[in-house]
Each structure stands twice: as structure tokens, then as C-alpha cells.
C-alpha atoms as a PDB file:
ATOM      1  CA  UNK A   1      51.516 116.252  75.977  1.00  0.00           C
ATOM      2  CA  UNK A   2      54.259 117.245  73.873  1.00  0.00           C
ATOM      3  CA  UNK A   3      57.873 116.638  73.858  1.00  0.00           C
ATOM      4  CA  UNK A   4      60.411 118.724  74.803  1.00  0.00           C
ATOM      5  CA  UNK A   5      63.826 118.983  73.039  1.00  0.00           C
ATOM      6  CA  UNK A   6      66.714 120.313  75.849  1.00  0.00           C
ATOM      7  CA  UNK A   7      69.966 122.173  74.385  1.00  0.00           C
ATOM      8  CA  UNK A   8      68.435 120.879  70.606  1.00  0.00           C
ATOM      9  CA  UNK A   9      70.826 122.275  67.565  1.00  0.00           C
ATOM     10  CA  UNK A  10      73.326 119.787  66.198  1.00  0.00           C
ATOM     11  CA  UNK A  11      74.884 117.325  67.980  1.00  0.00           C
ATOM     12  CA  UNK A  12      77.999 117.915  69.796  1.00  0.00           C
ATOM     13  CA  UNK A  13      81.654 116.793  68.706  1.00  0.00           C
ATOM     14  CA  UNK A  14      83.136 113.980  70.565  1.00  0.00           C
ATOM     15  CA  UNK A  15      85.654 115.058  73.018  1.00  0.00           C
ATOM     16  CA  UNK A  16      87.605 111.272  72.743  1.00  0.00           C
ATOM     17  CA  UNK A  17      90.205 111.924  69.688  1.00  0.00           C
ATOM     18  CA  UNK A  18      91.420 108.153  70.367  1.00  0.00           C
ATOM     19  CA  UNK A  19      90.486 104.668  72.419  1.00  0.00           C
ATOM     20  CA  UNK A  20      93.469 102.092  72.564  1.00  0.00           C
ATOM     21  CA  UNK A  21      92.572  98.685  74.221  1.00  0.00           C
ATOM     22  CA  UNK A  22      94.143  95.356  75.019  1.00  0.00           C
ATOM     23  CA  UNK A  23      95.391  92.224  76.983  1.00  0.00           C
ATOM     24  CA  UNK A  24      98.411  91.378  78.554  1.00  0.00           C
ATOM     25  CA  UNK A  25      99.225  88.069  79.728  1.00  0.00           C
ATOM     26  CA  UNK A  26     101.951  88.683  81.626  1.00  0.00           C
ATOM     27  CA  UNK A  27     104.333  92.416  82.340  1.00  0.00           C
ATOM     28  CA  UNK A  28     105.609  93.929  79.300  1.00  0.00           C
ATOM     29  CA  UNK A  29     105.719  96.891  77.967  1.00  0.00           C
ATOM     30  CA  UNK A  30     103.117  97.270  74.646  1.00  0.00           C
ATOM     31  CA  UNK A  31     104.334 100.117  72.012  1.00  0.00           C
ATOM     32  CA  UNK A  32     101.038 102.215  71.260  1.00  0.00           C
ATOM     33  CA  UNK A  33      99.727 104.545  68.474  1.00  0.00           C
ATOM     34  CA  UNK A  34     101.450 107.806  69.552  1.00  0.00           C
ATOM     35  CA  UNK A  35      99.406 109.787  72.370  1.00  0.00           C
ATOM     36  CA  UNK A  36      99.673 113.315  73.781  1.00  0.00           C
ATOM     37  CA  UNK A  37     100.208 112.070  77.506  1.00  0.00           C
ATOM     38  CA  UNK A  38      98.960 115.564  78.885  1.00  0.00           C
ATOM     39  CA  UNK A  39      95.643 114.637  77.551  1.00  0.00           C
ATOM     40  CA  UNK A  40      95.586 111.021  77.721  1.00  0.00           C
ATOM     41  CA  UNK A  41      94.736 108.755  80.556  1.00  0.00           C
ATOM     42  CA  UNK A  42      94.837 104.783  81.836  1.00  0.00           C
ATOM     43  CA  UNK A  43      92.359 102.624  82.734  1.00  0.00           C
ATOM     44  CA  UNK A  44      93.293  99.157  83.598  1.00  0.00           C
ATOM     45  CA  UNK A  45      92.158  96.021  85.973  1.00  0.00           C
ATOM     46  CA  UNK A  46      93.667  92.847  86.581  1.00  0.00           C
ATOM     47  CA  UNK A  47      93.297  90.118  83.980  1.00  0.00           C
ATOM     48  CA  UNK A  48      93.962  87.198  86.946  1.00  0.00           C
ATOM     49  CA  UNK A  49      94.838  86.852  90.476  1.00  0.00           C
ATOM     50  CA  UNK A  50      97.448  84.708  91.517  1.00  0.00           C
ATOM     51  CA  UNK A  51      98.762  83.522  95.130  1.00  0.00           C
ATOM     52  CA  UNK A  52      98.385  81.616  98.625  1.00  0.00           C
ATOM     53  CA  UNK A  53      95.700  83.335 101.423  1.00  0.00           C
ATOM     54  CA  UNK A  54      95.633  80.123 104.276  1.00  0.00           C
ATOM     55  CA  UNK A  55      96.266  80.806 107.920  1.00  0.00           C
ATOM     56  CA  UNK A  56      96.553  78.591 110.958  1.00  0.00           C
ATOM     57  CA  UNK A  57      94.743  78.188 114.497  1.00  0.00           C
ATOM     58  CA  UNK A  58      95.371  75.742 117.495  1.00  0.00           C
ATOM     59  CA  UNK A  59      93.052  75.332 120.359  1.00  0.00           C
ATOM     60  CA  UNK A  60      92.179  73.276 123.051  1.00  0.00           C
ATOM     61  CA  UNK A  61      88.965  74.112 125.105  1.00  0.00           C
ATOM     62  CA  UNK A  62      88.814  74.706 128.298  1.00  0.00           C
ATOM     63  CA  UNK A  63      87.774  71.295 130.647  1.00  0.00           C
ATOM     64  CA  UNK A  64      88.782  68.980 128.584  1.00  0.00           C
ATOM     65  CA  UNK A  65      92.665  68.346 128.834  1.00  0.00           C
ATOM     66  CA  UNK A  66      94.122  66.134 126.295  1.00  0.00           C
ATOM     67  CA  UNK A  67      92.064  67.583 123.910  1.00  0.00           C
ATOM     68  CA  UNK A  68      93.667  69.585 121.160  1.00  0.00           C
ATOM     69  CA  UNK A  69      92.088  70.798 117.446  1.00  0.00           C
ATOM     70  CA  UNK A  70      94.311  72.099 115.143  1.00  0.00           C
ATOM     71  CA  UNK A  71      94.438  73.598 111.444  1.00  0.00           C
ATOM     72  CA  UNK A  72      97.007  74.673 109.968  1.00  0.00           C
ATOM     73  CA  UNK A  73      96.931  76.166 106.525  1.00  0.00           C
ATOM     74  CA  UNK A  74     100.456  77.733 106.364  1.00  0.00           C
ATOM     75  CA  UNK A  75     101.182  81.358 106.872  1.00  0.00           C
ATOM     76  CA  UNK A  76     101.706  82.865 103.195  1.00  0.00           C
ATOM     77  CA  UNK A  77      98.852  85.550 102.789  1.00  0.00           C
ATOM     78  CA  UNK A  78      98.975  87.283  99.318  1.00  0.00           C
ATOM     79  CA  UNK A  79      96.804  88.449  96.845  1.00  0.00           C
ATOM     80  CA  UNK A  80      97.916  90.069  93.726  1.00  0.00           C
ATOM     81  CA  UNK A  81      96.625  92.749  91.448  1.00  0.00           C
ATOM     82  CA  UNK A  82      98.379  94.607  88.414  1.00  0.00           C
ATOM     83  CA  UNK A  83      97.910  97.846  86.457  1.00  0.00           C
ATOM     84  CA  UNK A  84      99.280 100.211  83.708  1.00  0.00           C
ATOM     85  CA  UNK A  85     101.011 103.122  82.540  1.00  0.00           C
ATOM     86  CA  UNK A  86     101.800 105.224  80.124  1.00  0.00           C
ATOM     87  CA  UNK A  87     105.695 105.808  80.137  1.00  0.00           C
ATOM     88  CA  UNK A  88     105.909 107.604  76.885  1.00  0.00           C
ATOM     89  CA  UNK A  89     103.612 108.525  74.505  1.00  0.00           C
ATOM     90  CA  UNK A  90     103.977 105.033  72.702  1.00  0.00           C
ATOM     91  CA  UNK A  91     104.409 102.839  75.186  1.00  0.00           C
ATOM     92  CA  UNK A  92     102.180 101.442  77.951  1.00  0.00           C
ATOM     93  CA  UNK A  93     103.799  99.214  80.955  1.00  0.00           C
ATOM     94  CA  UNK A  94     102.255  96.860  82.555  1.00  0.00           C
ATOM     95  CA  UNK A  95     102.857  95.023  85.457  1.00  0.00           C
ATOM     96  CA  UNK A  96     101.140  91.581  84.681  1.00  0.00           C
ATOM     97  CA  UNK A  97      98.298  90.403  83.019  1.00  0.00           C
ATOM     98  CA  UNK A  98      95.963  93.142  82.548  1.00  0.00           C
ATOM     99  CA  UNK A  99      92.949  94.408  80.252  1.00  0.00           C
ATOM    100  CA  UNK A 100      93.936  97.981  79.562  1.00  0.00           C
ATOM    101  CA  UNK A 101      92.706 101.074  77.818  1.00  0.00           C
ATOM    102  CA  UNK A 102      94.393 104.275  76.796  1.00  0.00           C
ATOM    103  CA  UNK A 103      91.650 107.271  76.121  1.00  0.00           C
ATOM    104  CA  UNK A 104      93.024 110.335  74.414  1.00  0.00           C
ATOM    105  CA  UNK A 105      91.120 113.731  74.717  1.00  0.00           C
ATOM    106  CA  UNK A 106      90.933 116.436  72.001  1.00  0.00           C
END
């Protein structure tokens, strides 16, 4: 049993020219090593999550008057997530604290 070499030659050039990462802690806008934006894109996820999820309820069963249960957690529901941008070739926005990338292509 032998081994077979697929597409063998040299070994292809890397279509990435550049990778930019970082960390924000909070929204700013970070100034970047210049990019072509028509061949650069964003990756980017949220760093933290901050805010309230509760709800409330209030019953009382049926056949037994007088007897009430309650909970009651507020009613603020939110969740929040943040991203990034590119809105120039050297500079990224972001919208809170993130871990971001910028990937240039050839």
C-alpha cells in the first residue's frame, strides 16, 4: 500500500496578506494598520454580557381560596451582545467589549 500525493508540486501561497486581533473593554474606536476594506473582513464576539433577565408570576389554585403564591422578579428582560466594524481602513468601532479580528485578503 502506497501513498498517494493529491495536487503535489509546491505548496500554495497564502491568500491572508494580514491578521489584526484584539480586546476591547468597553466601545471605542481602535486605529488599525491600514487595510484595503474591499478585501478585508470582521470577525468579532462579545467579550461579556451584561444586564437583568427576571420575570414575575402570581397564582392562586383553584379550591383553595385564600391561597395565593407569588414571585416576582421584576420586569427588565435584557441581554446584551456587541460587535465590530471597520469604518475606514484604519479604524475599527466597536460597540463594547469585544475580542475582534480584522483578516485582509491578497
Amino acid at each position: 500500500m502506497g501513498i498517494s500525493v493529491i495536487g503535489g508540486g509546491a505548496a500554495s501561497a497564502s491568500p491572508i496578506k494580514s491578521i489584526q486581533r484584539g480586546v476591547t473593554t468597553s466601545a471605542t474606536t481602535v486605529t488599525i494598520s491600514a487595510v484595503n476594506t474591499a478585501k478585508s473582513f470582521v470577525t468579532s464576539f462579545s467579550n461579556a454580557s451584561t444586564g437583568n433577565v427576571s420575570g414575575s408570576n402570581s397564582n392562586t389554585p383553584s379550591g383553595n381560596p385564600g391561597y395565593t403564591s407569588s414571585v416576582n422578579f421584576g420586569t427588565d428582560w435584557a441581554a446584551k451582545s456587541f460587535g465590530a466594524y471597520l469604518s475606514s481602513g484604519t479604524q475599527l468601532v466597536t460597540t463594547g467589549p469585544v475580542r475582534w479580528e480584522v483578516i485582509e485578503y491578497v
